[in-house]
Protein backbone atom coordinates (compact mmCIF):
# COMPACT_ATOMS: atom_id res chain seq x y z
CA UNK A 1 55.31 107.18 62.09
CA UNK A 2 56.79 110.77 62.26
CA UNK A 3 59.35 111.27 65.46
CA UNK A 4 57.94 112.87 68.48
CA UNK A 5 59.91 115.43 70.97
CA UNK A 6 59.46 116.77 74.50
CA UNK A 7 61.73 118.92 76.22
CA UNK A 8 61.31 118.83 80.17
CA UNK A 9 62.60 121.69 82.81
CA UNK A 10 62.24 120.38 86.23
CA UNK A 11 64.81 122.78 88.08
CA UNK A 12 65.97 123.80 91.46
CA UNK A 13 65.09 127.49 91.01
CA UNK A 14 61.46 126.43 90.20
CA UNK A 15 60.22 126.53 93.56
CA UNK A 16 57.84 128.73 95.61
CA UNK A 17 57.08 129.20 98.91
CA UNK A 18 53.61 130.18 99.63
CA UNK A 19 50.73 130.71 101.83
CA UNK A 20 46.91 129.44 100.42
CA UNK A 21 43.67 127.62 101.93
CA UNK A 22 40.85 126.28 99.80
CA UNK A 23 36.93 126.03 100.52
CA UNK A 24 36.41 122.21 100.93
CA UNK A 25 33.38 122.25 100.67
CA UNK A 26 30.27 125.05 100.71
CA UNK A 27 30.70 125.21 104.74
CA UNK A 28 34.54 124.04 105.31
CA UNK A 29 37.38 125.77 104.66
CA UNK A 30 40.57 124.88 105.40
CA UNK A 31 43.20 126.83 107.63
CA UNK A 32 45.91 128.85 106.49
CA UNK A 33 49.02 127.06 105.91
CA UNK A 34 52.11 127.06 103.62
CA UNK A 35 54.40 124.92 101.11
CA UNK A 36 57.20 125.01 99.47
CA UNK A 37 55.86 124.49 95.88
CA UNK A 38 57.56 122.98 92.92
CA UNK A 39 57.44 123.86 89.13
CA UNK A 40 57.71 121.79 86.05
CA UNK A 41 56.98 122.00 82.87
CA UNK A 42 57.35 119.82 79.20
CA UNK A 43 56.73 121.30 75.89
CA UNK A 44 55.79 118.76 73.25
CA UNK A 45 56.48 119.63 69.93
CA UNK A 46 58.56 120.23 66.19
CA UNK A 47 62.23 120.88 66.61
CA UNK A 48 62.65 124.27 64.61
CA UNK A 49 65.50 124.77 62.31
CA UNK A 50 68.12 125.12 64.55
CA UNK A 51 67.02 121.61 66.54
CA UNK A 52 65.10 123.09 69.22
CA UNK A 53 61.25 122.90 70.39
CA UNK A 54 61.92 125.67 72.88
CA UNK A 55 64.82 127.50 73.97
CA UNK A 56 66.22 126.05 77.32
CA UNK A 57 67.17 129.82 78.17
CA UNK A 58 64.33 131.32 77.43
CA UNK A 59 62.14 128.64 79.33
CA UNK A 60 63.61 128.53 82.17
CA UNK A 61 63.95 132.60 82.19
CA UNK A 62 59.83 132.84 81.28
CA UNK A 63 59.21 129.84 84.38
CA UNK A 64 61.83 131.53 86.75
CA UNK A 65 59.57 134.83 86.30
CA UNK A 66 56.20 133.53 86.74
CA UNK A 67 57.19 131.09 89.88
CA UNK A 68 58.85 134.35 91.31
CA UNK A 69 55.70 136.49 90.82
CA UNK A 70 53.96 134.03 93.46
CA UNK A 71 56.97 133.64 95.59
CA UNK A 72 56.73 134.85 99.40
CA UNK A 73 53.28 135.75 99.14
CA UNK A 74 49.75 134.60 100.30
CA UNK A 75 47.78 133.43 97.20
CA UNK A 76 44.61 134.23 97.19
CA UNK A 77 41.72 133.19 95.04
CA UNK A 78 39.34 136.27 93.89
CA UNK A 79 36.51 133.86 91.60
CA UNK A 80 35.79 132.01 94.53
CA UNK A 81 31.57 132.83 95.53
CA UNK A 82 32.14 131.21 98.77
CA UNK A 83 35.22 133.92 99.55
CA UNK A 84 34.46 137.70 99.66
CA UNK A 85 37.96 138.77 99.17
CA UNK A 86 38.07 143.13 99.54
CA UNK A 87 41.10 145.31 99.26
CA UNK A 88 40.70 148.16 101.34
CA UNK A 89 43.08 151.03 103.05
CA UNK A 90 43.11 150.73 106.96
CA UNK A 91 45.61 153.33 109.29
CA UNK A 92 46.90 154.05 105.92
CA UNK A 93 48.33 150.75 104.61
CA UNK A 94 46.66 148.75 102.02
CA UNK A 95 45.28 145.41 103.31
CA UNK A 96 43.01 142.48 101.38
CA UNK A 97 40.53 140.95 104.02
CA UNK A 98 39.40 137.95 103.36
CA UNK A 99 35.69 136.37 104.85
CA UNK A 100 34.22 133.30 104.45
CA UNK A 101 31.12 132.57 106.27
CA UNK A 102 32.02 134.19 110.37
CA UNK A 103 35.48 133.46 109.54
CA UNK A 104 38.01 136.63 108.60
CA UNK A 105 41.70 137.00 107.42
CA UNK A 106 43.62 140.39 107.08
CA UNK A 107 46.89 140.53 105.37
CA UNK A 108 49.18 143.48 103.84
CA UNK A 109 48.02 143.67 100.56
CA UNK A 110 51.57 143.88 98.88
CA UNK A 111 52.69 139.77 100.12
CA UNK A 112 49.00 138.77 98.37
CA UNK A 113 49.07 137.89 95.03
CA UNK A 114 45.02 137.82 94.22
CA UNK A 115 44.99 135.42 91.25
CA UNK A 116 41.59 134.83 89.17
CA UNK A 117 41.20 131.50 90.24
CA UNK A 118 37.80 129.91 92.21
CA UNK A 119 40.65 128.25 94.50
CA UNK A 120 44.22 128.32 95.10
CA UNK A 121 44.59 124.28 94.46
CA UNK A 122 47.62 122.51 92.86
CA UNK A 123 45.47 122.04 89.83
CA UNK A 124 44.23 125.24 89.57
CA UNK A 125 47.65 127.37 90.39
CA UNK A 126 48.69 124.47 87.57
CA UNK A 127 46.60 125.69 84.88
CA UNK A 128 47.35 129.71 85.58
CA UNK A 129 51.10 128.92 85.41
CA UNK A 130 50.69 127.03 81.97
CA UNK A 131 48.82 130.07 80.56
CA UNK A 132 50.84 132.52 82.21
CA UNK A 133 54.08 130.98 80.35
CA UNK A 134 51.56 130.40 77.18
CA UNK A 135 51.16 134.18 77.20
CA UNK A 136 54.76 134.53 77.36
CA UNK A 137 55.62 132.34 74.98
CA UNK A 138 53.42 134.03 72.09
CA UNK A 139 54.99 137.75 73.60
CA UNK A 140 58.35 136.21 72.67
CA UNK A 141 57.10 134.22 69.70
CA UNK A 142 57.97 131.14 71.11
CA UNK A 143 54.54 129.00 69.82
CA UNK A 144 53.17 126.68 71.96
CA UNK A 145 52.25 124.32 69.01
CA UNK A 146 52.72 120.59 70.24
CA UNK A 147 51.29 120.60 73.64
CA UNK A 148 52.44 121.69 77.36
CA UNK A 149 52.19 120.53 80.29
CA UNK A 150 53.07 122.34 84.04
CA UNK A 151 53.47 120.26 87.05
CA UNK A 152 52.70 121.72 90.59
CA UNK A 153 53.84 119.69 93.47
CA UNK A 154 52.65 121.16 96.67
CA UNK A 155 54.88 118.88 98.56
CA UNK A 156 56.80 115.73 97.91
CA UNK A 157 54.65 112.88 95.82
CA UNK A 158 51.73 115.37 95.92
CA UNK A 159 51.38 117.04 92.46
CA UNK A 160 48.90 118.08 90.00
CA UNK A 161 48.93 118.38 86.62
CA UNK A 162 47.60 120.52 83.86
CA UNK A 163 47.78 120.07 80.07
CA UNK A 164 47.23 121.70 77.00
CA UNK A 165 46.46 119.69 74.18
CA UNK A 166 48.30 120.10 71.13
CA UNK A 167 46.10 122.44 68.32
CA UNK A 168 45.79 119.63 65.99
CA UNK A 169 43.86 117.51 68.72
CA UNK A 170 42.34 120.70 70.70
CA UNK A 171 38.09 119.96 70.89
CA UNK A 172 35.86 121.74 69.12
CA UNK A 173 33.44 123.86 71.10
């Protein structure tokens, strides 16, 4: 049986504190509230020459500047059919306005982060983390050849995961 590695980054600086709500439901949405979210990630692969399956550095670098992009803002999900989410200029400042059903949200466009997501859940914000840091892993030719998988804890013992299988094991479509 060949040997198996995973390197883990659960850090302190991994953490961002954000504003969301999801649609329940078709006729329930929730309110607007905030957590202080937490970041993790594993890599699963080869050790390269040098004995490493990623470089600590550069991982925690790549996660620091993804978790900061969504830092301090209200995240807000733009594939969502139940959500008509607009940017528009009102009194000359930029603004995203948010409806769903009679409800409606205005907020200053620059502390939104409008992500392409059908809702801003833990699993969801999960899954655009991992391919945010698989993007910048193949920018900085760091493959992403055994696996990874990004933890999003929305508040103590509340996480969700998402996982990319490795490409030997990926399905067929």
């Amino acid at each position: 049986m060949p040997d198996h590695y995973r390197v883990t980054m659960r850090k302190a600086v991994h953490v961002f504190s954000a504003g969301h709500f999801i649609t329940l439901n078709d006729t329930l949405c929730e309110p607007v509230h905030g957590h202080n979210w937490t970041v993790a990630c594993e890599f699963e692969g080869r050790p390269d020459r040098h004995g490493m399956v990623v470089d600590f550095i550069w991982l925690r670098d790549a996660l620091t500047a993804i978790v900061g992009r969504l830092d301090h803002a209200m995240l807000l999900p733009t594939e969502n059919p139940l959500l008509q989410v607009t940017e528009q200029v009102a009194g000359g400042q930029a603004e995203v306005e948010v409806r769903f059903g009679a409800r409606r949200w205005v907020f200053p466009a620059d502390e939104c982060r409008l992500l392409p997501l059908a809702n801003t859940t833990a699993e969801w914000l999960a899954r655009w983390i991992g391919r945010e840091l698989q993007a910048a892993c193949g920018a900085a030719g760091q493959p992403v050849t055994g696996g990874l998988r990004i933890e999003v804890d929305e508040c103590l013992g509340q996480a969700a995961v998402w996982q990319s299988l490795p490409e030997s094991i990926t399905p067929q479509s």
